[in-house]
PDB file of N, CA and C in Angstrom:
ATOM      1  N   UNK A   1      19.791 -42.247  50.447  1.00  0.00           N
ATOM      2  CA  UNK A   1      21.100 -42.600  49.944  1.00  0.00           C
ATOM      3  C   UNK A   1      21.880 -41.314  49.625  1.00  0.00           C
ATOM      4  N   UNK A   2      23.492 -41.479  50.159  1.00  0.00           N
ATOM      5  CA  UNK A   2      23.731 -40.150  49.631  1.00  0.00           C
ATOM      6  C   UNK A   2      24.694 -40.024  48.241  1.00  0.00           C
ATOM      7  N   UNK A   3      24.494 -39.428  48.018  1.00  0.00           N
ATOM      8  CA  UNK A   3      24.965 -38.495  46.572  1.00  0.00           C
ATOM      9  C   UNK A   3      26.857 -38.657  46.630  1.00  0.00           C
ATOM     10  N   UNK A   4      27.043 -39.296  45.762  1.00  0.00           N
ATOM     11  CA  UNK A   4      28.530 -39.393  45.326  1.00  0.00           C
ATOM     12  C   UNK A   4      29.068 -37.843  44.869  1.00  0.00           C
ATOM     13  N   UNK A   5      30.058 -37.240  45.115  1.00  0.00           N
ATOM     14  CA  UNK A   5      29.896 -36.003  44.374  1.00  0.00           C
ATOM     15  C   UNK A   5      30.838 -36.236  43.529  1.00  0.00           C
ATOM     16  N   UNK A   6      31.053 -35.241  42.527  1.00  0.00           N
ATOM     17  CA  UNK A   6      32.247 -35.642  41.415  1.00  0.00           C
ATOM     18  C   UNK A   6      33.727 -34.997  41.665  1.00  0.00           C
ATOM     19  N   UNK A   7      34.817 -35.324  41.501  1.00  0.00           N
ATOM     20  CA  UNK A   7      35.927 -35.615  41.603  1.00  0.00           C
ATOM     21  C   UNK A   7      36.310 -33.798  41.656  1.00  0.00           C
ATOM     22  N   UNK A   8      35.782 -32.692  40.861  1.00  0.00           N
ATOM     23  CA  UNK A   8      36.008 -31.417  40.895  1.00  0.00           C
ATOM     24  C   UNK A   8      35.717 -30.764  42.008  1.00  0.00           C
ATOM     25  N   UNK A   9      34.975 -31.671  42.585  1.00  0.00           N
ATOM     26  CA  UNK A   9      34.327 -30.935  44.151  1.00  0.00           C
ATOM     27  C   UNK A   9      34.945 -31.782  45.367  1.00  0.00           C
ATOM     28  N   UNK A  10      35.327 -33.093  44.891  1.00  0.00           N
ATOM     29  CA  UNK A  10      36.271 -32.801  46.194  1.00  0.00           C
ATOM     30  C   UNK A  10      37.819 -32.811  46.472  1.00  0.00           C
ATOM     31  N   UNK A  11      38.121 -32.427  45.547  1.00  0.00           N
ATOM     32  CA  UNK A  11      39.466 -32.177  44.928  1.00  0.00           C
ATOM     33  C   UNK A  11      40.108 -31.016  45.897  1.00  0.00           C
ATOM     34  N   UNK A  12      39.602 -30.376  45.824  1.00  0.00           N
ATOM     35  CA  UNK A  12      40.461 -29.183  47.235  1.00  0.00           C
ATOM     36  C   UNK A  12      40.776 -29.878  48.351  1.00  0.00           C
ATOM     37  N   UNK A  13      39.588 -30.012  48.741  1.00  0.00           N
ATOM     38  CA  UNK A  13      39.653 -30.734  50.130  1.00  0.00           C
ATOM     39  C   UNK A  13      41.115 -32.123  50.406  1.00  0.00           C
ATOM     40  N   UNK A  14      41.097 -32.560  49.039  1.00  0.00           N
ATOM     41  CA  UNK A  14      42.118 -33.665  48.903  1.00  0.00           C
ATOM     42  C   UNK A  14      43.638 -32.899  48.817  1.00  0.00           C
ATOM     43  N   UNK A  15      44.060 -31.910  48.059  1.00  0.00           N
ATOM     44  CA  UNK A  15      45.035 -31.603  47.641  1.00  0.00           C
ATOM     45  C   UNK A  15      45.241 -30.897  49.440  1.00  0.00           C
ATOM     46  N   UNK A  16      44.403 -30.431  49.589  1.00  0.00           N
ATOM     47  CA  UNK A  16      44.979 -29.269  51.095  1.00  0.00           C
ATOM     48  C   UNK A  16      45.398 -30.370  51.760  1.00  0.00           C
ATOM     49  N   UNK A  17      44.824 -31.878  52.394  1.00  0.00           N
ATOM     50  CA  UNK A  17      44.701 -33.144  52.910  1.00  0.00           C
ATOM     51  C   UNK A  17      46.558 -33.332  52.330  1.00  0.00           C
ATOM     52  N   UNK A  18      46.393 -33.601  51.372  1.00  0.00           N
ATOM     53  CA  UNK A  18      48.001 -33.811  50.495  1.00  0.00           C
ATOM     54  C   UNK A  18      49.218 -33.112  50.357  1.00  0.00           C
ATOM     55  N   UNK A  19      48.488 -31.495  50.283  1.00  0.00           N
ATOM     56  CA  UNK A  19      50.337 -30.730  50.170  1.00  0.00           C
ATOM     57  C   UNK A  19      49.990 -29.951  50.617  1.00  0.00           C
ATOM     58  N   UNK A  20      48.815 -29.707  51.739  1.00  0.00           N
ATOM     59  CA  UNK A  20      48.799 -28.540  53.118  1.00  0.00           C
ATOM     60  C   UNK A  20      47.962 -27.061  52.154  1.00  0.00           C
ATOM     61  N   UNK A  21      47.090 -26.579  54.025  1.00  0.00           N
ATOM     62  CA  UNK A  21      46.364 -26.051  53.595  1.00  0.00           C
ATOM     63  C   UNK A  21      46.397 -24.523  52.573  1.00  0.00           C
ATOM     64  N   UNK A  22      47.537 -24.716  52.324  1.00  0.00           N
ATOM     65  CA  UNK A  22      47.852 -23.334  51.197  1.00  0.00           C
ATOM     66  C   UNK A  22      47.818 -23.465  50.189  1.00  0.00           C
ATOM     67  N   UNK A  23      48.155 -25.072  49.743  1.00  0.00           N
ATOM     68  CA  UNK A  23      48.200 -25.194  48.471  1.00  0.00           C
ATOM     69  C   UNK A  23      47.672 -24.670  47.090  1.00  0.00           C
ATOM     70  N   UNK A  24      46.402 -24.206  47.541  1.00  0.00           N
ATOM     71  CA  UNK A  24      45.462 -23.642  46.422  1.00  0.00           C
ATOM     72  C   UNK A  24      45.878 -22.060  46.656  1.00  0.00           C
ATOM     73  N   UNK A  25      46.450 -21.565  47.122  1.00  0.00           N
ATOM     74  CA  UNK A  25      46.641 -20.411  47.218  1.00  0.00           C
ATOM     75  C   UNK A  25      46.976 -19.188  45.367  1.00  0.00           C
ATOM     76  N   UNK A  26      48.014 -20.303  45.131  1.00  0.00           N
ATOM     77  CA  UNK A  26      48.453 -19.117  43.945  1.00  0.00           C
ATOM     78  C   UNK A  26      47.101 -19.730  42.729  1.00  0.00           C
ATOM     79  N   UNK A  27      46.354 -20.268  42.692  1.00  0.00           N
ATOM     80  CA  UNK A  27      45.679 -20.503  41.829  1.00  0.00           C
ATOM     81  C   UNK A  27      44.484 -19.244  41.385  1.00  0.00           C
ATOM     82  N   UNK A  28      44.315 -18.958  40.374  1.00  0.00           N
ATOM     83  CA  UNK A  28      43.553 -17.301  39.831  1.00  0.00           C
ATOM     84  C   UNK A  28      42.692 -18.483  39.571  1.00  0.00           C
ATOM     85  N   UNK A  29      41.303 -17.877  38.835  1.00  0.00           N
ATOM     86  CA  UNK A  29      39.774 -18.002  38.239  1.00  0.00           C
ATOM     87  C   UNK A  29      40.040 -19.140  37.446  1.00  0.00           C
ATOM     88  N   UNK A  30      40.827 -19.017  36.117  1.00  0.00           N
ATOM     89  CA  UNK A  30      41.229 -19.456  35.278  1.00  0.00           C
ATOM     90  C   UNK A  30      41.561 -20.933  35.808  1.00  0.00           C
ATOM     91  N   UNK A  31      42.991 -20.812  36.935  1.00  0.00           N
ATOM     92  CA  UNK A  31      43.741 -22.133  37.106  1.00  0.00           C
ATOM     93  C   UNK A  31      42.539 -23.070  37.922  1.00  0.00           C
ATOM     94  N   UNK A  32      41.841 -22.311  38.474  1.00  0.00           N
ATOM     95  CA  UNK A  32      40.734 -23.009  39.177  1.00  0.00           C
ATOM     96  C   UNK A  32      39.811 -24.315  38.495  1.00  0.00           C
ATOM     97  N   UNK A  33      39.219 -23.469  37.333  1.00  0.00           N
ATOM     98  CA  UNK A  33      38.570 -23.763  36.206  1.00  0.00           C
ATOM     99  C   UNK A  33      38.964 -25.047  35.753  1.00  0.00           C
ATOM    100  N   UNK A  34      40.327 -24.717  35.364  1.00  0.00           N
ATOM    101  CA  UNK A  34      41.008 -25.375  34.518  1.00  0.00           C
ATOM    102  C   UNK A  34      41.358 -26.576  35.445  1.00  0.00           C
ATOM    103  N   UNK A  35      42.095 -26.531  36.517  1.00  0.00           N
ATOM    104  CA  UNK A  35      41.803 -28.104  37.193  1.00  0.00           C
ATOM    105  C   UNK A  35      40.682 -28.614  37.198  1.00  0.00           C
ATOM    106  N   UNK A  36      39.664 -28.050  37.616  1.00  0.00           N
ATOM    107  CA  UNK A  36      38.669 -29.125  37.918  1.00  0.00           C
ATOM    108  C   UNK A  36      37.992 -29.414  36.038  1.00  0.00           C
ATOM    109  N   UNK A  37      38.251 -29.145  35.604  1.00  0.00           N
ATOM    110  CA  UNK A  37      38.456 -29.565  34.042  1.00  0.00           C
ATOM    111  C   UNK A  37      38.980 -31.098  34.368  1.00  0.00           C
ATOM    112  N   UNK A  38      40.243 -30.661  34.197  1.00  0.00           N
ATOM    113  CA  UNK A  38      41.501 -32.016  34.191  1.00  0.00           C
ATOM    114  C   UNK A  38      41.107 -32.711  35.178  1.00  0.00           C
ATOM    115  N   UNK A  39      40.576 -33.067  36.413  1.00  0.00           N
ATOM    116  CA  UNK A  39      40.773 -33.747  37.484  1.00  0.00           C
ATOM    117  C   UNK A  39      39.251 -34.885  36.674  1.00  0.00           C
ATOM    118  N   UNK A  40      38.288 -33.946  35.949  1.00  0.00           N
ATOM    119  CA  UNK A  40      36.987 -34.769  35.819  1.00  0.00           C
ATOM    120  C   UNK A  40      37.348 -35.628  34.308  1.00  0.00           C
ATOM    121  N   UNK A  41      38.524 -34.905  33.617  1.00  0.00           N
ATOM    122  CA  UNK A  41      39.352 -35.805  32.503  1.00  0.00           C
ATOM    123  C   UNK A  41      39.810 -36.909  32.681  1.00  0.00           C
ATOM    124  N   UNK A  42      40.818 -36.849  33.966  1.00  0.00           N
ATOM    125  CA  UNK A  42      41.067 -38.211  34.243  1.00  0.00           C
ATOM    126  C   UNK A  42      40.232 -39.015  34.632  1.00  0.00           C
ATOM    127  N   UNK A  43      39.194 -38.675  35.346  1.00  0.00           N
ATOM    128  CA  UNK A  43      38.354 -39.569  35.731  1.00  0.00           C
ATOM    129  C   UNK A  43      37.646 -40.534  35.050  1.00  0.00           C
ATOM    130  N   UNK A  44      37.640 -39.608  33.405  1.00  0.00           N
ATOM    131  CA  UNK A  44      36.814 -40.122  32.169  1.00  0.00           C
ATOM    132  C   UNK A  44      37.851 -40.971  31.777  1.00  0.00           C
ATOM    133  N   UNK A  45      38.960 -40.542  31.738  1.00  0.00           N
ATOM    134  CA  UNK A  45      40.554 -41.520  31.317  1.00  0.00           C
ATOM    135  C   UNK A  45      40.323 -43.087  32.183  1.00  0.00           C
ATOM    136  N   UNK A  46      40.073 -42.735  33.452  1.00  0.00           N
ATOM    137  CA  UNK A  46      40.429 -44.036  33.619  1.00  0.00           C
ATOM    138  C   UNK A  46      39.067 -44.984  33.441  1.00  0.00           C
ATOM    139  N   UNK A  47      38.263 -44.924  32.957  1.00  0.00           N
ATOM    140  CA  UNK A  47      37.265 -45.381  32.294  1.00  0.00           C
ATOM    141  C   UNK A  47      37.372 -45.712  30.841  1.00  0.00           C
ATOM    142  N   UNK A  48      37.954 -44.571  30.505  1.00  0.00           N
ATOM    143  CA  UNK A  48      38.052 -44.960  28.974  1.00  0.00           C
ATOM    144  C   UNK A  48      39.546 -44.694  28.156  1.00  0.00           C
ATOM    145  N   UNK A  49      40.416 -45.436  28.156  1.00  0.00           N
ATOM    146  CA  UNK A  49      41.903 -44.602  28.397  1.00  0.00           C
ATOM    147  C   UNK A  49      41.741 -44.353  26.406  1.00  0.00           C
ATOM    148  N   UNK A  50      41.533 -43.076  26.052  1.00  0.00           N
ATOM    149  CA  UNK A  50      41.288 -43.134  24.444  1.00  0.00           C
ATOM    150  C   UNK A  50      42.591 -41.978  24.644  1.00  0.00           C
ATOM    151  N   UNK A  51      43.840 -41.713  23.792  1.00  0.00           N
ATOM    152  CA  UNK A  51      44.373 -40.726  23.606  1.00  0.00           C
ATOM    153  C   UNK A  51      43.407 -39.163  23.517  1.00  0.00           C
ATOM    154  N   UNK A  52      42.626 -39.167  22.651  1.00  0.00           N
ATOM    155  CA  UNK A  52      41.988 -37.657  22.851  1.00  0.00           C
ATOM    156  C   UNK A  52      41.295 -37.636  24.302  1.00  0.00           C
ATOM    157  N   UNK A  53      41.365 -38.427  24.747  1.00  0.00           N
ATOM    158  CA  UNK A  53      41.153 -38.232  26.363  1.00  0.00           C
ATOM    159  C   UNK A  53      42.448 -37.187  27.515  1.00  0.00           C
ATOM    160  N   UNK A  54      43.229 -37.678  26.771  1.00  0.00           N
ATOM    161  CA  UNK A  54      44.584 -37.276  27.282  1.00  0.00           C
ATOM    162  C   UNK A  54      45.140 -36.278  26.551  1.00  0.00           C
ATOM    163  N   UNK A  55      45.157 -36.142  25.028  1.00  0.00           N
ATOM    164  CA  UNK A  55      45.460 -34.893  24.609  1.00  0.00           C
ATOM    165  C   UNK A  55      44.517 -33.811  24.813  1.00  0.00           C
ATOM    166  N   UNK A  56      42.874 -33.689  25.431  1.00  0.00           N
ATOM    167  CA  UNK A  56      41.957 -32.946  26.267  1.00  0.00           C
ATOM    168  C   UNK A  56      42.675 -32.763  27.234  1.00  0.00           C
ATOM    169  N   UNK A  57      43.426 -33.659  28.837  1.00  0.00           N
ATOM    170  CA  UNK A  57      43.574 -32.676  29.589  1.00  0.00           C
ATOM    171  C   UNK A  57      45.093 -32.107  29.513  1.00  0.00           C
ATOM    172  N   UNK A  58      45.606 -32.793  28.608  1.00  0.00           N
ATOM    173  CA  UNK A  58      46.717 -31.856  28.528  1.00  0.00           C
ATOM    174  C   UNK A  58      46.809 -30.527  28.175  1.00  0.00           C
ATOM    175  N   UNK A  59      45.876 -30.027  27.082  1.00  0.00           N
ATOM    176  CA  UNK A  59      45.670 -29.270  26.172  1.00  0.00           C
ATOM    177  C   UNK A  59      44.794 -27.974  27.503  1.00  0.00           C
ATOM    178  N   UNK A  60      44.498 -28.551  28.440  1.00  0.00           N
ATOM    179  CA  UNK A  60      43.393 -28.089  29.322  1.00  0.00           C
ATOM    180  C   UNK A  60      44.109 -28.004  30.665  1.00  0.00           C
ATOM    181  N   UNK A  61      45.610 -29.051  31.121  1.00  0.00           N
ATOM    182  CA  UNK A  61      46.479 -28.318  32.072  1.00  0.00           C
ATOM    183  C   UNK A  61      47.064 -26.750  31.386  1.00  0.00           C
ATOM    184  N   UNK A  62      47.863 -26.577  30.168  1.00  0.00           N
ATOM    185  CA  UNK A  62      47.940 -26.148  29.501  1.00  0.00           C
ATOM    186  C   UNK A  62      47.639 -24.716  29.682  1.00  0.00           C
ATOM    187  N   UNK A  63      46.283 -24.666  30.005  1.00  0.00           N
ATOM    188  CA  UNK A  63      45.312 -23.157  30.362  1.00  0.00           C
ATOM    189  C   UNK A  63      45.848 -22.717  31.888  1.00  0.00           C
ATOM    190  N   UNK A  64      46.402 -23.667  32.446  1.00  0.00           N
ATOM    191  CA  UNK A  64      46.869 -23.150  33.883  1.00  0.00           C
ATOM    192  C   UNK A  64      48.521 -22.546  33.940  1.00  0.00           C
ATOM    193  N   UNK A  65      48.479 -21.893  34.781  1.00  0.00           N
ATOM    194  CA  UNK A  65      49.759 -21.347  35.286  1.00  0.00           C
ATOM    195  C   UNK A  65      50.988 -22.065  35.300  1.00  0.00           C
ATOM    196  N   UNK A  66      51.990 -22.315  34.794  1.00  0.00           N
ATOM    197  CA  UNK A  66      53.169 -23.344  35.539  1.00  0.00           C
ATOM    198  C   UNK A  66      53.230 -23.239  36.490  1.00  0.00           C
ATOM    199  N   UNK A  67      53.312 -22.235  37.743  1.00  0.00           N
ATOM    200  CA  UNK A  67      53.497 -22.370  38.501  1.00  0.00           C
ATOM    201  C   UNK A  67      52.696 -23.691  39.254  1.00  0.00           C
ATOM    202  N   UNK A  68      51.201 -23.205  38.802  1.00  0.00           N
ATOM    203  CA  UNK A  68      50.117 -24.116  39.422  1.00  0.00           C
ATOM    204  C   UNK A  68      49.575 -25.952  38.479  1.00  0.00           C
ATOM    205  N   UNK A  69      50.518 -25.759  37.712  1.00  0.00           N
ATOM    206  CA  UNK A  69      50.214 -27.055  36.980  1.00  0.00           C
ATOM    207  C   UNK A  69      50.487 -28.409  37.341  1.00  0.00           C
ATOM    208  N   UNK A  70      51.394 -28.267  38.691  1.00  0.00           N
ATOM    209  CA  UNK A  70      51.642 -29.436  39.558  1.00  0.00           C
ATOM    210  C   UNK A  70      50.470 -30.020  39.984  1.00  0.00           C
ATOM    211  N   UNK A  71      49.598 -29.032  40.244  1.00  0.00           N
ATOM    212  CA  UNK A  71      48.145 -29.620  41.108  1.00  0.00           C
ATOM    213  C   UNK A  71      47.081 -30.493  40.694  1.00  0.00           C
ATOM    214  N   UNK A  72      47.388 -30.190  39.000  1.00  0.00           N
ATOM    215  CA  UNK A  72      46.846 -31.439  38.056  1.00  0.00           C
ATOM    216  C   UNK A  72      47.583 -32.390  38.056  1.00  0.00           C
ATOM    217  N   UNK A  73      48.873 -32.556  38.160  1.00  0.00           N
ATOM    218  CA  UNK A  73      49.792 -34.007  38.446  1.00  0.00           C
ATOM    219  C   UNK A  73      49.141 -34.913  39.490  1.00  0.00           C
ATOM    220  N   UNK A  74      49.066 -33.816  40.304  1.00  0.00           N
ATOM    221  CA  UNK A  74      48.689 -34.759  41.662  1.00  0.00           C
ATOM    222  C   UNK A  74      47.153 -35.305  41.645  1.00  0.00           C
ATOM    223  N   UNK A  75      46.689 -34.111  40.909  1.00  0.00           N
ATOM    224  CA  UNK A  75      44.890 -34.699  40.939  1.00  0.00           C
ATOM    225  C   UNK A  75      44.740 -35.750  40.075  1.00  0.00           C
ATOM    226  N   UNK A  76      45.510 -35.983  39.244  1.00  0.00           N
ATOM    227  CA  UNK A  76      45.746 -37.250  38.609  1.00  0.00           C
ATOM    228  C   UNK A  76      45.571 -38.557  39.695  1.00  0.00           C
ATOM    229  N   UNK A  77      46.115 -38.821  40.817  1.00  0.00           N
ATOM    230  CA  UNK A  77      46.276 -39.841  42.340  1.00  0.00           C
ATOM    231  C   UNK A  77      44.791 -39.657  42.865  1.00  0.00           C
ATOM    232  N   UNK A  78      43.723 -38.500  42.483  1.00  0.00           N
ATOM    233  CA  UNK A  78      42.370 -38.476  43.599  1.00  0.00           C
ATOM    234  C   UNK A  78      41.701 -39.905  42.804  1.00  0.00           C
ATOM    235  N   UNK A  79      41.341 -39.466  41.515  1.00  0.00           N
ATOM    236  CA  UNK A  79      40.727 -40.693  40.945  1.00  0.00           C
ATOM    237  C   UNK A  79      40.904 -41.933  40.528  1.00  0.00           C
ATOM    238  N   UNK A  80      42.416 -41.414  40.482  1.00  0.00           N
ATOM    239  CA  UNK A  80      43.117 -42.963  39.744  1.00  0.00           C
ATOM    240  C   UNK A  80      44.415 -43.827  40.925  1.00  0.00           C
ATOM    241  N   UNK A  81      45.563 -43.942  41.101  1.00  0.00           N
ATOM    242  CA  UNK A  81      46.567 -43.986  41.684  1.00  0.00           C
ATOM    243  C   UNK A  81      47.597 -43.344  41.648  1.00  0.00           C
ATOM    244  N   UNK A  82      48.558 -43.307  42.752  1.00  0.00           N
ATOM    245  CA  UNK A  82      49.633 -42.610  43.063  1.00  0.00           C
ATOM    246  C   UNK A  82      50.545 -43.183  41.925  1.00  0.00           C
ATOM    247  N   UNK A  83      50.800 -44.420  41.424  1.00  0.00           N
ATOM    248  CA  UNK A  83      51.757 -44.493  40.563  1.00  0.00           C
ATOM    249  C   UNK A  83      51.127 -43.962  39.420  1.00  0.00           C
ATOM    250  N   UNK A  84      50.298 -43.669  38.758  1.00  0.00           N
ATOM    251  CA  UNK A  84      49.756 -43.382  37.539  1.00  0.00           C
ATOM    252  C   UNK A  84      49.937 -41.910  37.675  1.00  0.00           C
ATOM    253  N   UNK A  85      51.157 -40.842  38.055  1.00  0.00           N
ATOM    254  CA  UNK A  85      50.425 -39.936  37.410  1.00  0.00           C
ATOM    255  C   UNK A  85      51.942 -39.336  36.754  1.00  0.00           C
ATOM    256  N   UNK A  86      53.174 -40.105  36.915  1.00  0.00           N
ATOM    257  CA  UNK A  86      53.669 -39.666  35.894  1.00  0.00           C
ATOM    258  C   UNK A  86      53.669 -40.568  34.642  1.00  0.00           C
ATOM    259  N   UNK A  87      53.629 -41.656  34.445  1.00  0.00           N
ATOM    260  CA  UNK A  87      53.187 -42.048  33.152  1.00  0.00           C
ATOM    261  C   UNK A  87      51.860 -41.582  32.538  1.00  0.00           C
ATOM    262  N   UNK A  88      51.063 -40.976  33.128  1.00  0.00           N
ATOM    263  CA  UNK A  88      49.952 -40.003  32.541  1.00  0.00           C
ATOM    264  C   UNK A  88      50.523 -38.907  32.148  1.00  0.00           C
ATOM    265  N   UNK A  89      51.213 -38.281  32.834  1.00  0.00           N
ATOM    266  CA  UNK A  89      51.668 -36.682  32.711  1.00  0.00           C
ATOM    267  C   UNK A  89      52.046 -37.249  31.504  1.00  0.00           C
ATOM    268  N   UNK A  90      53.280 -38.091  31.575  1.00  0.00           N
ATOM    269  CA  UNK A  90      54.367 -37.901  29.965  1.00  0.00           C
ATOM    270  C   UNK A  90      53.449 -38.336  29.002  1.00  0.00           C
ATOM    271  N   UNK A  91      52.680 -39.260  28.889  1.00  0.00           N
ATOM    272  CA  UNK A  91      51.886 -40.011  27.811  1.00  0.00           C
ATOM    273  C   UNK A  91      51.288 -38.593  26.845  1.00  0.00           C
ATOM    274  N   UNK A  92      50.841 -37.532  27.948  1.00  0.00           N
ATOM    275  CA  UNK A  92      49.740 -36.988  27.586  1.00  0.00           C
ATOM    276  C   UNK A  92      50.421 -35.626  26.833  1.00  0.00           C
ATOM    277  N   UNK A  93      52.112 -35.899  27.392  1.00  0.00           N
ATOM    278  CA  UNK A  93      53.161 -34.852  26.617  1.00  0.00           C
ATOM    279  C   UNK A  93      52.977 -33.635  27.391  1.00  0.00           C
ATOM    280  N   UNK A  94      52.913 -33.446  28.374  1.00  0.00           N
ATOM    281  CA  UNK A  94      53.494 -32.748  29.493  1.00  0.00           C
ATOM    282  C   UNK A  94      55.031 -32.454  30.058  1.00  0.00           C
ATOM    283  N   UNK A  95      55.008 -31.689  30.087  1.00  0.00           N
ATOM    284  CA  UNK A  95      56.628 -32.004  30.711  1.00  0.00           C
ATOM    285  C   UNK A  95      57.239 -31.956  31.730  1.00  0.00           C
ATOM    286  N   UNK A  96      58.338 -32.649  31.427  1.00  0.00           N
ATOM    287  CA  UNK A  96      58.541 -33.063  32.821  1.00  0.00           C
ATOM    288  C   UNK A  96      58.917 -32.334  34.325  1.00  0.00           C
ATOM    289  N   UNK A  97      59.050 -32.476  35.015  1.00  0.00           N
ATOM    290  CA  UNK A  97      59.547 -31.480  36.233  1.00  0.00           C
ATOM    291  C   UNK A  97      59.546 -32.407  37.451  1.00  0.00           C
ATOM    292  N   UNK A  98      59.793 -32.005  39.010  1.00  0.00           N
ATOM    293  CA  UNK A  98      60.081 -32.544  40.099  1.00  0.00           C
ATOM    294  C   UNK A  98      59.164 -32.255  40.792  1.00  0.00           C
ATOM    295  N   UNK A  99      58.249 -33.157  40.629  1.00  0.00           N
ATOM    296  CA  UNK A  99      56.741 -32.814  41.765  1.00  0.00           C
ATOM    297  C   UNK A  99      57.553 -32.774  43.411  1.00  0.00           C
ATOM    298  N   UNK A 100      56.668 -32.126  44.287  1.00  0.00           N
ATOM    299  CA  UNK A 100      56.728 -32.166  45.589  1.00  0.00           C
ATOM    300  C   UNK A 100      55.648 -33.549  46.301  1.00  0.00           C
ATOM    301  N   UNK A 101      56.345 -34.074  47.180  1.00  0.00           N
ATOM    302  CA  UNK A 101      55.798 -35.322  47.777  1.00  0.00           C
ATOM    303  C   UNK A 101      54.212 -34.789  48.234  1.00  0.00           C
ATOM    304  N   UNK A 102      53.727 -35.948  48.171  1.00  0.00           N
ATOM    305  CA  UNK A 102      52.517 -36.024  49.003  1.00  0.00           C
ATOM    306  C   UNK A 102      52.463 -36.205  50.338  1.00  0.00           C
ATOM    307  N   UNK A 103      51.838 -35.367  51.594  1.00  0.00           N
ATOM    308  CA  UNK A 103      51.687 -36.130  52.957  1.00  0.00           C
ATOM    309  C   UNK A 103      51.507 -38.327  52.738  1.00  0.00           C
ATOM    310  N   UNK A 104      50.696 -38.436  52.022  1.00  0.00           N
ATOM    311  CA  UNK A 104      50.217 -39.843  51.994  1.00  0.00           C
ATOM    312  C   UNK A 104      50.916 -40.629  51.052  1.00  0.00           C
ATOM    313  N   UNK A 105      52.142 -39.939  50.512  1.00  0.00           N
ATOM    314  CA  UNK A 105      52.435 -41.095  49.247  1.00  0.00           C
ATOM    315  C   UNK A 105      53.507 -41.940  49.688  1.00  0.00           C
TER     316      UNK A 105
END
């Protein structure tokens, strides 16, 4: 049987799939980190939707770059859905901005 892997590992592969293969480009050590943080947050979110669930990955986009903090918006859509990720973003007190489309959305 094979092995499910968790949402931090295949999260690249999805976002390059989604907003092309550069996307990960401006991301340093840190922003790296720090998504696959948030991407395995939501995952716990949508299992267990508890506010300190959400003030965790906010607090934990947070550690990333603005530039690169879109990429947690979107990794929000790997585990959960495409409509859920700006009422996540704001819930979680993020702010707001103009994501770039998805190939698939």
């Amino acid at each position: 049987m094979k092995k499910i892997k968790p949402p931090c590992e295949t999260l690249p592969t999805w976002l390059k799939d989604n907003l092309g293969k550069h996307c990960l480009a401006p991301l340093t050590g840190t922003d790296a980190k720090a998504l696959a943080a948030a991407v395995q947050l939501i995952e716990l979110y949508s299992y267990e939707r508890r506010p300190s669930v959400l003030e965790a990955f906010a607090l934990t986009v947070l550690c990333m770059q603005s530039t690169t903090q879109e990429l947690a918006y979107h990794a929000i859509a790997h585990v959960m859905d495409w409509s859920d990720r700006a009422p996540i973003w704001l819930q979680a007190g993020l702010p707001k901005f103009n994501p770039r489309r998805c190939a698939f959305e």
